[in-house]
C-alpha atoms as a PDB file:
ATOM      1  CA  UNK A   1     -21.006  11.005 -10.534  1.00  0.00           C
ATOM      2  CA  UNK A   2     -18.395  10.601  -7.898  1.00  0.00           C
ATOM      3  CA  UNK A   3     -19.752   9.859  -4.284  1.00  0.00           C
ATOM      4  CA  UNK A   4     -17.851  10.244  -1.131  1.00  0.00           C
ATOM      5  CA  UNK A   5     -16.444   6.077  -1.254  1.00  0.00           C
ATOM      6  CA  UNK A   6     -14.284   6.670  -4.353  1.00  0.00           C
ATOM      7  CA  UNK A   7     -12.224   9.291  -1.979  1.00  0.00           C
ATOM      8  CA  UNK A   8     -12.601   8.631   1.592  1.00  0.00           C
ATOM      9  CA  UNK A   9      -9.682   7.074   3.597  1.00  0.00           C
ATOM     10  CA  UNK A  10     -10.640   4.212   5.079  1.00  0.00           C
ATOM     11  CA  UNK A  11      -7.749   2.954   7.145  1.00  0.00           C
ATOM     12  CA  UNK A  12      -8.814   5.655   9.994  1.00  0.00           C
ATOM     13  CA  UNK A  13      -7.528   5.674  13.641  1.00  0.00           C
ATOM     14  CA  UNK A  14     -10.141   5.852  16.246  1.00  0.00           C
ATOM     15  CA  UNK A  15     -10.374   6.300  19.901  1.00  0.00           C
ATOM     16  CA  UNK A  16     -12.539   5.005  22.695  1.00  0.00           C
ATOM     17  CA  UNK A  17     -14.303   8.272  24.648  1.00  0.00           C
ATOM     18  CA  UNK A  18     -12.773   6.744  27.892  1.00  0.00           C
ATOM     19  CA  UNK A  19      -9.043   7.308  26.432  1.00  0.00           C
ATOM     20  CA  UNK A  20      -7.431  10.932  27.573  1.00  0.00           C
ATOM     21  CA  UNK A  21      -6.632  13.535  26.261  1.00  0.00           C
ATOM     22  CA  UNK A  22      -3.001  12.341  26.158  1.00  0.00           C
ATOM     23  CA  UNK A  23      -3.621   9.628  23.726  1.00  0.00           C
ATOM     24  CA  UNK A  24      -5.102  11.236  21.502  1.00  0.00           C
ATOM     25  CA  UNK A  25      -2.724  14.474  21.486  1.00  0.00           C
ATOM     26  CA  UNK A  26      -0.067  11.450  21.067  1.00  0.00           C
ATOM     27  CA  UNK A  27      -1.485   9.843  18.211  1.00  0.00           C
ATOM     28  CA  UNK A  28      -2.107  13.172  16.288  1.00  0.00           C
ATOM     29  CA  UNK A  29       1.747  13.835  17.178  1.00  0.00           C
ATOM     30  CA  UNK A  30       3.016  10.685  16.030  1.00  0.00           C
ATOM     31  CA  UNK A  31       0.632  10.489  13.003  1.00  0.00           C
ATOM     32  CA  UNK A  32       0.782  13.965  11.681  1.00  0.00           C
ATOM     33  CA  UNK A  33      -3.470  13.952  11.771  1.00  0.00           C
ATOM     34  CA  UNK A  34      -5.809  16.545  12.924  1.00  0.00           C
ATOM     35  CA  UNK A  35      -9.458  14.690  13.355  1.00  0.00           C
ATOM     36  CA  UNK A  36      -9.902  11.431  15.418  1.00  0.00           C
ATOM     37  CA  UNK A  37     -13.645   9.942  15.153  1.00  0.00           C
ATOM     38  CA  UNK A  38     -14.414   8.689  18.616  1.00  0.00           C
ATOM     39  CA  UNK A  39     -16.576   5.127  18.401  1.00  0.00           C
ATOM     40  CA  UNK A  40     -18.466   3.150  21.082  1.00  0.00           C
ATOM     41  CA  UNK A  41     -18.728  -0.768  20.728  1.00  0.00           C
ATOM     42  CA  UNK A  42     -18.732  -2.266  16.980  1.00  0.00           C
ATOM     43  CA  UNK A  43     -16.928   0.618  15.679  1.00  0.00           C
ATOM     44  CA  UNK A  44     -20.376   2.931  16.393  1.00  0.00           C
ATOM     45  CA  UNK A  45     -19.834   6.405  15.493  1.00  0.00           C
ATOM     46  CA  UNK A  46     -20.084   8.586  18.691  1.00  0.00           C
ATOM     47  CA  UNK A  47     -17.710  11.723  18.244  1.00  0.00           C
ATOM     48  CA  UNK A  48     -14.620  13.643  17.335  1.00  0.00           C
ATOM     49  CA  UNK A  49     -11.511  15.069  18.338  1.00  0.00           C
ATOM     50  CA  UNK A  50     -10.033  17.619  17.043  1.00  0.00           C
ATOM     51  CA  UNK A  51      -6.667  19.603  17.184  1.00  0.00           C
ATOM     52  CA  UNK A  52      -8.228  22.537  17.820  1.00  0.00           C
ATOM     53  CA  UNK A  53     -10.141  20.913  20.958  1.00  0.00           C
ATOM     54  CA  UNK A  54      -7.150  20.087  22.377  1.00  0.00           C
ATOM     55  CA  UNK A  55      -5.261  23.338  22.034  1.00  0.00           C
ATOM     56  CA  UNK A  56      -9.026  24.793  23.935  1.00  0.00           C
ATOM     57  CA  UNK A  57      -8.192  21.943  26.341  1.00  0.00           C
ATOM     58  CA  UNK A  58      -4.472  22.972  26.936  1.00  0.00           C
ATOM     59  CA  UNK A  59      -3.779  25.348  29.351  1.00  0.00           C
ATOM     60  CA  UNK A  60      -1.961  28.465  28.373  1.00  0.00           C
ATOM     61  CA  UNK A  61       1.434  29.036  28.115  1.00  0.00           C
ATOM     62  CA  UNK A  62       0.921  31.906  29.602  1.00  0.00           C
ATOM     63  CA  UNK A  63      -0.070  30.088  33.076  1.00  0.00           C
ATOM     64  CA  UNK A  64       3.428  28.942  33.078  1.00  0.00           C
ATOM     65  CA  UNK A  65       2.423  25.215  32.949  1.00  0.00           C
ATOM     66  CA  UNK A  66       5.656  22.950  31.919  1.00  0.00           C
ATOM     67  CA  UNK A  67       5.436  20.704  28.973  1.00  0.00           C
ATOM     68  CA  UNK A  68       5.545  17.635  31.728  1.00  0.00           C
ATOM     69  CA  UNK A  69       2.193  19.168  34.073  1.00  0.00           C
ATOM     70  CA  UNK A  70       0.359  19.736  30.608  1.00  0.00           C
ATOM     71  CA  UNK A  71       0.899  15.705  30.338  1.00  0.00           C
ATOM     72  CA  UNK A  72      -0.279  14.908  33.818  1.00  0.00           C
ATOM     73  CA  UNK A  73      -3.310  17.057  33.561  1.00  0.00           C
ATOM     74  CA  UNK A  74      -3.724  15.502  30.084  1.00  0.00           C
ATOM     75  CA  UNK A  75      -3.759  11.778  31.647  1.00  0.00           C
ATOM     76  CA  UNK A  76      -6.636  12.717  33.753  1.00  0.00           C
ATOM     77  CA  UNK A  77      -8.711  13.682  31.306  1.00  0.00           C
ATOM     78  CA  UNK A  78     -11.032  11.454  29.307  1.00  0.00           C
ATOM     79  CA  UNK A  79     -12.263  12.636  25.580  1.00  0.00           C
ATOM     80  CA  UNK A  80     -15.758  12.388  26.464  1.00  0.00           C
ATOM     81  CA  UNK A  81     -15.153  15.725  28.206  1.00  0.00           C
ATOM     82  CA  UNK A  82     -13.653  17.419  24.996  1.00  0.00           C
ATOM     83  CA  UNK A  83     -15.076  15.948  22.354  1.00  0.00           C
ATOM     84  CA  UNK A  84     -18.113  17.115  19.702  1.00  0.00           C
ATOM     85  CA  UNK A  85     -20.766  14.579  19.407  1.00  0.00           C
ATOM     86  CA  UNK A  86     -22.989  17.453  17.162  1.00  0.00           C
ATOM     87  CA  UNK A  87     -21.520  16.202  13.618  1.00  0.00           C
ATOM     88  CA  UNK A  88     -22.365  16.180  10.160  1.00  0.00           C
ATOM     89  CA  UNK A  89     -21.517  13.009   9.102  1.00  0.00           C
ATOM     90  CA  UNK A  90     -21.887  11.266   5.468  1.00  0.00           C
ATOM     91  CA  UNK A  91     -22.945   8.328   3.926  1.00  0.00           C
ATOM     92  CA  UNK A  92     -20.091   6.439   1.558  1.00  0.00           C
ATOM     93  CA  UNK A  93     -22.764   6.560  -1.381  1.00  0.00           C
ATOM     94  CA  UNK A  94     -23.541  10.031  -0.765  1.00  0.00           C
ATOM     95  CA  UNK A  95     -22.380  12.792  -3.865  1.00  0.00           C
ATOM     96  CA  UNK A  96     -19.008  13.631  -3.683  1.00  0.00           C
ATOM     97  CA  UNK A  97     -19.876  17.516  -4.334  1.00  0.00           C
ATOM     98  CA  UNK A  98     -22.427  17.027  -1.757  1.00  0.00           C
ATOM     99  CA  UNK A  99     -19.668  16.616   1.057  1.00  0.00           C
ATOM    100  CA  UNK A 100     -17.465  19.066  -0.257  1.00  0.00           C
ATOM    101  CA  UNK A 101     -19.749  21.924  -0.076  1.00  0.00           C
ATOM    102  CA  UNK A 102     -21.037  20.717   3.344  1.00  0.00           C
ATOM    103  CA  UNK A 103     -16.971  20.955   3.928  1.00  0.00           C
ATOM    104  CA  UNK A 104     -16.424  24.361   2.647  1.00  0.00           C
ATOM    105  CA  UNK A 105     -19.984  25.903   3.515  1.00  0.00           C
ATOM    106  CA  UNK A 106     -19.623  24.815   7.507  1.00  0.00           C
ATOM    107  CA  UNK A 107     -15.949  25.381   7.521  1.00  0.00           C
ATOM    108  CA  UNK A 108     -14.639  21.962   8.433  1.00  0.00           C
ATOM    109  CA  UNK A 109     -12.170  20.125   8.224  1.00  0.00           C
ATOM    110  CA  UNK A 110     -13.659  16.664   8.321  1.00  0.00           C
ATOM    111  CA  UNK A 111     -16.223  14.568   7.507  1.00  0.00           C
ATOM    112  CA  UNK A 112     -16.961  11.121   9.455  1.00  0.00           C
ATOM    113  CA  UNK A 113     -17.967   8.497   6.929  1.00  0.00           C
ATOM    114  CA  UNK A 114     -20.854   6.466   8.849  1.00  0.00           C
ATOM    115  CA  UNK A 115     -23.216   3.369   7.404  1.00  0.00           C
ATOM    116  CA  UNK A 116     -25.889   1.864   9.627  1.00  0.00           C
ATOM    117  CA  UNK A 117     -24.387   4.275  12.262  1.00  0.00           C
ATOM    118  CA  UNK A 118     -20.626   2.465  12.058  1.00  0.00           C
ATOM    119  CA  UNK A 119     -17.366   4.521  11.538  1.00  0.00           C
ATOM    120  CA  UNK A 120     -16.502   3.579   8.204  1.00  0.00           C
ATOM    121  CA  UNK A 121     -14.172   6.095   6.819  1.00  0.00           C
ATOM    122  CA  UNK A 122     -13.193   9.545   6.947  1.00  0.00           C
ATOM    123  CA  UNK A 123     -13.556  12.346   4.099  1.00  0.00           C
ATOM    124  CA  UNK A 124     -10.949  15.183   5.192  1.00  0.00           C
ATOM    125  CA  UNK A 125      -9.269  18.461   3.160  1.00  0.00           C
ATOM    126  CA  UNK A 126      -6.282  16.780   2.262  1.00  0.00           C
ATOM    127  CA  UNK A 127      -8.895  13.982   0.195  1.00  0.00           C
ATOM    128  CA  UNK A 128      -9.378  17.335  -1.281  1.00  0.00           C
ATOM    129  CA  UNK A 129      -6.642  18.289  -2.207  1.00  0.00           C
ATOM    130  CA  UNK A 130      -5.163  14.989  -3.812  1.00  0.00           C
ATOM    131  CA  UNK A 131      -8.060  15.098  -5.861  1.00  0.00           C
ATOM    132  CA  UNK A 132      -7.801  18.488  -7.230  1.00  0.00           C
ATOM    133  CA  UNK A 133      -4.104  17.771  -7.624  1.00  0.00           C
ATOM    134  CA  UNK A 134      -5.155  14.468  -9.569  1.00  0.00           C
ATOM    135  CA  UNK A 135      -7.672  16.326 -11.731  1.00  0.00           C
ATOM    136  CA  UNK A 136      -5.291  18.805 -12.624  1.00  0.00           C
ATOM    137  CA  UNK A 137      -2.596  16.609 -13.469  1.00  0.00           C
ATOM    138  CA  UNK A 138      -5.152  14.822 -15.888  1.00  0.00           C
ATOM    139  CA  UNK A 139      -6.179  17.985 -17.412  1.00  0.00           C
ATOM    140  CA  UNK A 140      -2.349  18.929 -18.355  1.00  0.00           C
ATOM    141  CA  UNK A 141      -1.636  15.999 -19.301  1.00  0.00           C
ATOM    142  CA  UNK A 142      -5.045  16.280 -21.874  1.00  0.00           C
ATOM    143  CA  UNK A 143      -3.657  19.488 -23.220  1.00  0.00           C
ATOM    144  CA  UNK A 144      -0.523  18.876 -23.833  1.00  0.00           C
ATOM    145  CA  UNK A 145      -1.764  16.370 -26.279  1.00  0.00           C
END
């Protein structure tokens, strides 16, 4: 049985909840993500930022707020104000299908791997998805011999 370690990413960027919004709307930019776990001191797991909370964080375009304010206002604002601390998390030993129907059934796009309460990896869609892709690759490849 597969369990959430044999898909996870572990190489996961993380934020402090005293960083701003800025940083984190930077490092989503520059690293084409959507989640970043938020951890306290020794990597403990304490939240999460998504892109979706910071599109409810930016103010509308319809306000007429330039590209350059949006930044200012950004700066000023720590995660802790924005982020969800109410998470499902899972355990790195815990079933595979377990986590994807928490996934699918909750409608989210993440899962923050946590043991003994530390950020340890991150389960997301995309692990998803490269799985599937892998699975189905194996099973054409099975057929066509």
């Amino acid at each position: 049985m597969m369990t959430v370690k044999d898909v996870m990413t572990t190489k996961v960027l993380s934020l402090r909840e005293s960083d701003s919004l800025s940083v984190a709307r930077s490092l989503m930019d520059m690293h084409r993500i959507r989640h970043i776990p938020i951890v306290g001191v020794e990597d403990r797991f304490i939240g999460l930022i998504t892109h979706r909370d910071l599109l409810g964080a930016t103010i509308s375009h319809l306000a007429d707020v330039d590209p350059e304010t949006q930044k200012e206002i950004d700066a000023g604002v720590p995660i802790k104000e924005v982020m969800r601390s109410d998470l499902h998390t899972v355990d790195p030993d815990d079933q595979l299908i377990e986590a994807a129907k928490t996934l699918l059934n909750n409608k989210y796009g993440c899962l923050p791997v946590v043991k003994d309460g530390r950020l340890v990896g991150i389960i997301t869609e995309a692990d998803f998805l490269k799985l599937t892709i892998e699975l189905l690759d194996a099973l054409d490849k099975k057929t066509a011999s």
